[in-house]
N, C-alpha and C. Protein backbone atom coordinates (compact mmCIF):
# COMPACT_ATOMS: atom_id res chain seq x y z
N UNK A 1 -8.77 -1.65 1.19
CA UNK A 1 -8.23 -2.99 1.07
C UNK A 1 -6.75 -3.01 1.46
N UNK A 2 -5.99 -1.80 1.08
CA UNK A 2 -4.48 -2.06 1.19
C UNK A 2 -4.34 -1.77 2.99
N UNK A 3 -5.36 -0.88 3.72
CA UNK A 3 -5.26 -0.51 5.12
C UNK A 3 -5.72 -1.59 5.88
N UNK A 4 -5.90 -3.17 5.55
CA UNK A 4 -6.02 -4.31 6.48
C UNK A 4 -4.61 -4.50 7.22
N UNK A 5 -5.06 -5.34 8.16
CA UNK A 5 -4.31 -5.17 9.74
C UNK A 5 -3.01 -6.02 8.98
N UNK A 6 -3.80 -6.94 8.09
CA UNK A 6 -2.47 -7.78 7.51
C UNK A 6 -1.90 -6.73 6.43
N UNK A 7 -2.46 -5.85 5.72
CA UNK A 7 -1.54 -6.10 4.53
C UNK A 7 -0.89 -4.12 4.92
N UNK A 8 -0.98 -4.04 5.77
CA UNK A 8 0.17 -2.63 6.63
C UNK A 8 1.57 -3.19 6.96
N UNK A 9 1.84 -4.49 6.88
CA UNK A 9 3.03 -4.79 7.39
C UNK A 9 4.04 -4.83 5.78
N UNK A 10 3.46 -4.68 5.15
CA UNK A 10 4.25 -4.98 3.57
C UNK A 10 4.53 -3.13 3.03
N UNK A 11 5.46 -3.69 2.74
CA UNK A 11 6.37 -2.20 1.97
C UNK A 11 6.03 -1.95 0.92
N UNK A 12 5.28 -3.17 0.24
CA UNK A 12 4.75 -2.19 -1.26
C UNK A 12 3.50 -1.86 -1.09
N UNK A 13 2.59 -2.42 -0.29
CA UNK A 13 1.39 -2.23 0.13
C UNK A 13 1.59 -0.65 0.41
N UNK A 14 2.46 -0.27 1.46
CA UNK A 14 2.40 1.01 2.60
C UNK A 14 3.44 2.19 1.10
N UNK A 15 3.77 1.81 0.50
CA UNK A 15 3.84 2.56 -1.10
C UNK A 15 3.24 2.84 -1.72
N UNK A 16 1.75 1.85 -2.12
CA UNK A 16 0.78 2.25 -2.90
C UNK A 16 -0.20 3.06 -2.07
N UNK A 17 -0.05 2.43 -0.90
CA UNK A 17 -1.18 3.96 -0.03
C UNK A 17 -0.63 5.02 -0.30
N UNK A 18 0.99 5.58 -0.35
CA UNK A 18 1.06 6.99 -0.19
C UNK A 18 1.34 7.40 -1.46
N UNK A 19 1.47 6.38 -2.51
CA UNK A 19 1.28 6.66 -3.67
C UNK A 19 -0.23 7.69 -3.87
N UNK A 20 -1.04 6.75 -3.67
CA UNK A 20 -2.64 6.89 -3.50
C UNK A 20 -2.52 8.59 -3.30
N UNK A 21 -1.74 8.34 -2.14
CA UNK A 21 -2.70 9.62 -1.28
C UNK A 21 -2.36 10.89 -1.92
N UNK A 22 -0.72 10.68 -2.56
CA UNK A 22 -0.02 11.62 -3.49
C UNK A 22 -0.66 12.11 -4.60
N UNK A 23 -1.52 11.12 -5.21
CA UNK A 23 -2.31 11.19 -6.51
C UNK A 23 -3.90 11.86 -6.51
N UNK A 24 -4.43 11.40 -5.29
CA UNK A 24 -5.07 12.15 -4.98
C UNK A 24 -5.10 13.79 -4.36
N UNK A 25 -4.13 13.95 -4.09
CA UNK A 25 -3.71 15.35 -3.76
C UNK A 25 -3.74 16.24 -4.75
N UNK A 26 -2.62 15.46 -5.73
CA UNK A 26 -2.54 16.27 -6.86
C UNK A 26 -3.79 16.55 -7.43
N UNK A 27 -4.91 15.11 -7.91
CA UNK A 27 -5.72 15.64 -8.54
C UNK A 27 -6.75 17.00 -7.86
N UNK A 28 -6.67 16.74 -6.66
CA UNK A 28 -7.77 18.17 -6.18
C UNK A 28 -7.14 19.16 -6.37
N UNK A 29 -5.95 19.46 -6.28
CA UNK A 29 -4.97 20.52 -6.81
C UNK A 29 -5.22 20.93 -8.21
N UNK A 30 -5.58 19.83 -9.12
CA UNK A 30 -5.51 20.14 -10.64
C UNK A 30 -6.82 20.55 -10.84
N UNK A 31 -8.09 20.10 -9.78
CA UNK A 31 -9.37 20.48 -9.79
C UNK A 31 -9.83 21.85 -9.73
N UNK A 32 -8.76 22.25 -8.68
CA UNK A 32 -8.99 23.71 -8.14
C UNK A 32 -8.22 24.81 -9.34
N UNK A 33 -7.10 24.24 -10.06
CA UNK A 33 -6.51 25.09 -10.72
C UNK A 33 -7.16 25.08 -11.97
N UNK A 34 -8.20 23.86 -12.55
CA UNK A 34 -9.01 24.46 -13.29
C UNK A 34 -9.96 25.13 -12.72
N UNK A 35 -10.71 25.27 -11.84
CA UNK A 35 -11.62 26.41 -11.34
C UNK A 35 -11.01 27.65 -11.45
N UNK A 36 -9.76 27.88 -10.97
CA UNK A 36 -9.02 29.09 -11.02
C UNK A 36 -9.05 29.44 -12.00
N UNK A 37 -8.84 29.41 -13.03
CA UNK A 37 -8.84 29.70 -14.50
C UNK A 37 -10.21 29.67 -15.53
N UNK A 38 -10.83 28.59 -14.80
CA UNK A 38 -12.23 29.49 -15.70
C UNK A 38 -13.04 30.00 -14.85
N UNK A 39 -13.36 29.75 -13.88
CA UNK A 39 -14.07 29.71 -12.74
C UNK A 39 -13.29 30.66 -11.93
N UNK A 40 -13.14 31.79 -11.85
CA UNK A 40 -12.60 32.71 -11.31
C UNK A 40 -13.62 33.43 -10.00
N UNK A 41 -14.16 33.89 -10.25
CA UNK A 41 -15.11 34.01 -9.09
C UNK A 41 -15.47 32.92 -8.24
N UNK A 42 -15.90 31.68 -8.79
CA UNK A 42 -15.59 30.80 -7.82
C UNK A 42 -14.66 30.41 -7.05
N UNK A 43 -13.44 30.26 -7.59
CA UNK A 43 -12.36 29.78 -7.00
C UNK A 43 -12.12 31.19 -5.59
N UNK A 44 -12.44 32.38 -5.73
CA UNK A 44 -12.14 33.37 -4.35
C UNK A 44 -13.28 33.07 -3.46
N UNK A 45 -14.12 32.62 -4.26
CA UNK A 45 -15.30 31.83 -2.95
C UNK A 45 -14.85 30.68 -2.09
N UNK A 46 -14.26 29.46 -2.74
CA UNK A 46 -13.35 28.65 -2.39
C UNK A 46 -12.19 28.93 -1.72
N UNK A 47 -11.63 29.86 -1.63
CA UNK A 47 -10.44 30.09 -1.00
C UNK A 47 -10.31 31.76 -1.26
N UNK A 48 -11.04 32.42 -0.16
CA UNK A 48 -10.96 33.68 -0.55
C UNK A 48 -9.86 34.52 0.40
N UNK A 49 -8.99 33.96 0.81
CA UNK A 49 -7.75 34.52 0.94
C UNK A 49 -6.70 34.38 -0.17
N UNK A 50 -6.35 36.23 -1.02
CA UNK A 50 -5.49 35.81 -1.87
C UNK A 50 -4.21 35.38 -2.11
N UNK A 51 -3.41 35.35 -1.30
CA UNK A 51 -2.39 34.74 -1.21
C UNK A 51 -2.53 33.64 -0.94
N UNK A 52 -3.27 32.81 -0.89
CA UNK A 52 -2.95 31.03 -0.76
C UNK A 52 -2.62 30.41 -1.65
N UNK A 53 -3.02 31.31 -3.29
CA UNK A 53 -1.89 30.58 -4.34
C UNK A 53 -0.90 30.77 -4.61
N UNK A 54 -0.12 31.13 -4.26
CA UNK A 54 0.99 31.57 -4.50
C UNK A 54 1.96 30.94 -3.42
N UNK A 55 1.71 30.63 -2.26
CA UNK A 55 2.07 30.60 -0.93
C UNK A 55 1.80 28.97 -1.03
N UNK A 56 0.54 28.19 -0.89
CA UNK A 56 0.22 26.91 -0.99
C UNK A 56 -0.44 26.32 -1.64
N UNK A 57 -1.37 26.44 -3.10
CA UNK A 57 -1.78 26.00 -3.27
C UNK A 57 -0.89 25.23 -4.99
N UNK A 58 -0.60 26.32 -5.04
CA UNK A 58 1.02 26.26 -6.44
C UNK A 58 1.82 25.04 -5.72
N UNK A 59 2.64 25.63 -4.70
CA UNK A 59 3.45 24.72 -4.10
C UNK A 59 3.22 23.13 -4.00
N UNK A 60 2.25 22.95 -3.29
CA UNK A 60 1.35 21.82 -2.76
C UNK A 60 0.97 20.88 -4.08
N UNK A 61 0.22 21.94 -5.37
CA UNK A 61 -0.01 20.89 -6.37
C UNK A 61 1.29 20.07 -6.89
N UNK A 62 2.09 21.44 -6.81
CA UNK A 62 3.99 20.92 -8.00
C UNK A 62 4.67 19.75 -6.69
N UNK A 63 4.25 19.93 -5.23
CA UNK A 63 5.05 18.86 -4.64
C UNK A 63 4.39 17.80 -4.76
N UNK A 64 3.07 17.70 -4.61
CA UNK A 64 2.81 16.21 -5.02
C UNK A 64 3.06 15.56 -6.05
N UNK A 65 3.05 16.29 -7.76
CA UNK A 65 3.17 15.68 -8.59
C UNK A 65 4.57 14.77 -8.26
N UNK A 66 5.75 15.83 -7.61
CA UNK A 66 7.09 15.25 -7.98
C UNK A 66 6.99 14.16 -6.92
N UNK A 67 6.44 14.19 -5.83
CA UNK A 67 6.38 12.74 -4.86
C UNK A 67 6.01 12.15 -5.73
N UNK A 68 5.00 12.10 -6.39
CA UNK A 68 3.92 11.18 -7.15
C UNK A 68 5.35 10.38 -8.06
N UNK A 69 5.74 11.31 -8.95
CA UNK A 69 7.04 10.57 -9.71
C UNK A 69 7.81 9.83 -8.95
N UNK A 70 8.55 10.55 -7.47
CA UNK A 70 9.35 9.51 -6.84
C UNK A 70 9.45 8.39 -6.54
N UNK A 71 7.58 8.39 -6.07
CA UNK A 71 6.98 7.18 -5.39
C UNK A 71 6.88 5.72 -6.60
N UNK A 72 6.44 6.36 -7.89
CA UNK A 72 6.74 5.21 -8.62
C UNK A 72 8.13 4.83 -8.93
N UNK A 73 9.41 5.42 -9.06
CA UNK A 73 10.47 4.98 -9.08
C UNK A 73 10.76 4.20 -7.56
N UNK A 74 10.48 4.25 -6.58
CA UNK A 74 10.47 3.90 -5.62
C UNK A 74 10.02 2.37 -5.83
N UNK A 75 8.17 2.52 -6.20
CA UNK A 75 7.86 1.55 -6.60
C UNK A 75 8.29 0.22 -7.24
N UNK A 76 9.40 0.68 -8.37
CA UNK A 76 10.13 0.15 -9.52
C UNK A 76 11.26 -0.55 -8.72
N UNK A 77 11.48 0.20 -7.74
CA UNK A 77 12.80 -0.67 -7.52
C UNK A 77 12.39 -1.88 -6.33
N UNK A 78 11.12 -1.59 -5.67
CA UNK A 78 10.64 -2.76 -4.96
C UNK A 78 10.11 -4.22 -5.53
N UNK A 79 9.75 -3.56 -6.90
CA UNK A 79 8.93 -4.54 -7.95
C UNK A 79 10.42 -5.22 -8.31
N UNK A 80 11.82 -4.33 -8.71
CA UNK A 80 12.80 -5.28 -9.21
C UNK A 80 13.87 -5.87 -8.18
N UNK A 81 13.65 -5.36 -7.03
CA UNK A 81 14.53 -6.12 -5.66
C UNK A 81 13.55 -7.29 -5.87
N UNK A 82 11.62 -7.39 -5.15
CA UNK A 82 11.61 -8.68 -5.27
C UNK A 82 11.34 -9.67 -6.80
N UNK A 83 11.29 -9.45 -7.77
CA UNK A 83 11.41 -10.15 -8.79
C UNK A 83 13.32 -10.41 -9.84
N UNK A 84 13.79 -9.73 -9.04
CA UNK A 84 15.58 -10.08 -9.41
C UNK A 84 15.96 -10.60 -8.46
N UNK A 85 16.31 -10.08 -7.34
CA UNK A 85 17.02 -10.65 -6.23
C UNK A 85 16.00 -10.93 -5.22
N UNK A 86 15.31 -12.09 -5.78
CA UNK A 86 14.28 -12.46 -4.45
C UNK A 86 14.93 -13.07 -3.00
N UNK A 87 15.73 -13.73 -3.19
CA UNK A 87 16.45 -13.83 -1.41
C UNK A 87 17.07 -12.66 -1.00
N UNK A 88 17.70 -11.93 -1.68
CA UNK A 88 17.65 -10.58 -0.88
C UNK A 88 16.77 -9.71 -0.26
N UNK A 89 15.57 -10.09 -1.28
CA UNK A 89 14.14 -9.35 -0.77
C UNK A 89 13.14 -10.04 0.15
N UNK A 90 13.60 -10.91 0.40
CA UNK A 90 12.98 -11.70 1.63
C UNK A 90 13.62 -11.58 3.09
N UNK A 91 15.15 -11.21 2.35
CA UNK A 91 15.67 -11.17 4.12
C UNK A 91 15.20 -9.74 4.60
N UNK A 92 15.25 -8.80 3.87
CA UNK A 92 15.15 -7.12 4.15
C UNK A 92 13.25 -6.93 4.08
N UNK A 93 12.42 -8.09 3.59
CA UNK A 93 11.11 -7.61 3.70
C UNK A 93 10.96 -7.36 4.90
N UNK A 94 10.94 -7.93 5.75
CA UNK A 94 10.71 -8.43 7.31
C UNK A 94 10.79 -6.81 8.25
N UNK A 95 11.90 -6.55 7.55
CA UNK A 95 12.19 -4.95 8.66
C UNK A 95 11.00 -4.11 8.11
N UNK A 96 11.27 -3.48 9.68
CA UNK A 96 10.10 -2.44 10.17
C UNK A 96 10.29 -1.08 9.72
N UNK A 97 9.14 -0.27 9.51
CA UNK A 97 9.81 0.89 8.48
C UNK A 97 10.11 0.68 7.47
N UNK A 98 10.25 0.03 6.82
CA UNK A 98 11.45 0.38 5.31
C UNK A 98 10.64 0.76 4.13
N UNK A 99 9.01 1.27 4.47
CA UNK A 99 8.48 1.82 3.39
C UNK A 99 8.96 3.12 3.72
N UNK A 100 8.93 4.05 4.89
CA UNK A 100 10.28 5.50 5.20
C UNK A 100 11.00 5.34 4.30
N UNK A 101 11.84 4.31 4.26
CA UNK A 101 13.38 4.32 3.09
C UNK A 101 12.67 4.51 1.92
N UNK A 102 11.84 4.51 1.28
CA UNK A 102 11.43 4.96 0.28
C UNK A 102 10.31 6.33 0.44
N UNK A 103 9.77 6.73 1.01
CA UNK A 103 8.96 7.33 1.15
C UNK A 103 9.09 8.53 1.59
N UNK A 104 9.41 8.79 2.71
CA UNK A 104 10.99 9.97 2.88
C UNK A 104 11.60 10.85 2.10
N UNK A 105 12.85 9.78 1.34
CA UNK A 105 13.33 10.61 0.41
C UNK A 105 12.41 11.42 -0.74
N UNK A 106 11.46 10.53 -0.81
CA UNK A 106 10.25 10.90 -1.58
C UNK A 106 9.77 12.44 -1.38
N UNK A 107 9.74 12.28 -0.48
CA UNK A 107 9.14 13.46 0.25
C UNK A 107 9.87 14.46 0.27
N UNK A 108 11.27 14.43 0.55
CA UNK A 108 12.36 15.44 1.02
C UNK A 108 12.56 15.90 -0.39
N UNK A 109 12.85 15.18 -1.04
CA UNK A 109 13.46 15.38 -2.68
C UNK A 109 12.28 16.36 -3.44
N UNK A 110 11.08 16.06 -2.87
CA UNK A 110 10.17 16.70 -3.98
C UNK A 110 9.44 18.11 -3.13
N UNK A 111 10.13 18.10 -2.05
CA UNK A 111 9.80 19.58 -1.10
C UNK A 111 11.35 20.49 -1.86
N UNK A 112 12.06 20.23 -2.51
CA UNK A 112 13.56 20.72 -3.15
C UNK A 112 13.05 21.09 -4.66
């Protein structure tokens, strides 16, 4: 629903997708790290190269969570630009990109 031709042009729309996609990441991450732990033999069936936890699969779960956090502060401040300063948030909706300006840092901050 949020990937219609109309509703890709909106910045909170193109937030909650990568919100989405953040949350979903994590959870298969949290899926696999309970397999890892009880499910031990399974999990080297699943990924039977051993270094991939340590290397990406650790990494990968802990960066999404912290996108996941960014993205709702991100969120927060789109929800209070347009419900405080709604003519401000009407002139700056319009530009192209500006879910990047949030999404980005998102990203950069939670690869740190």
């Amino acid at each position: 629903v949020l990937n219609t031709k109309e509703m890709r042009n909106n910045c909170f729309n193109n937030l909650l997708t990568a919100l989405n996609m953040t949350d979903s990441l994590h959870i298969i991450f949290a899926m696999l790290e309970v397999v890892r732990y009880d499910f031990p033999s399974t999990y080297s069936i699943l990924l039977p190269h051993p270094h991939i936890f340590p290397y990406v699969h650790y990494p990968v779960y802990r960066i999404c969570f912290c996108a996941s956090i960014y993205l709702i502060i991100g969120v927060g401040v789109e929800r209070y630009l347009a419900v405080c300063r709604p003519h401000h948030y009407r002139e700056v909706q319009g530009r192209s990109n500006r879910a990047l300006m949030y999404i980005l840092p998102a990203l950069v901050f939670s690869l740190l």
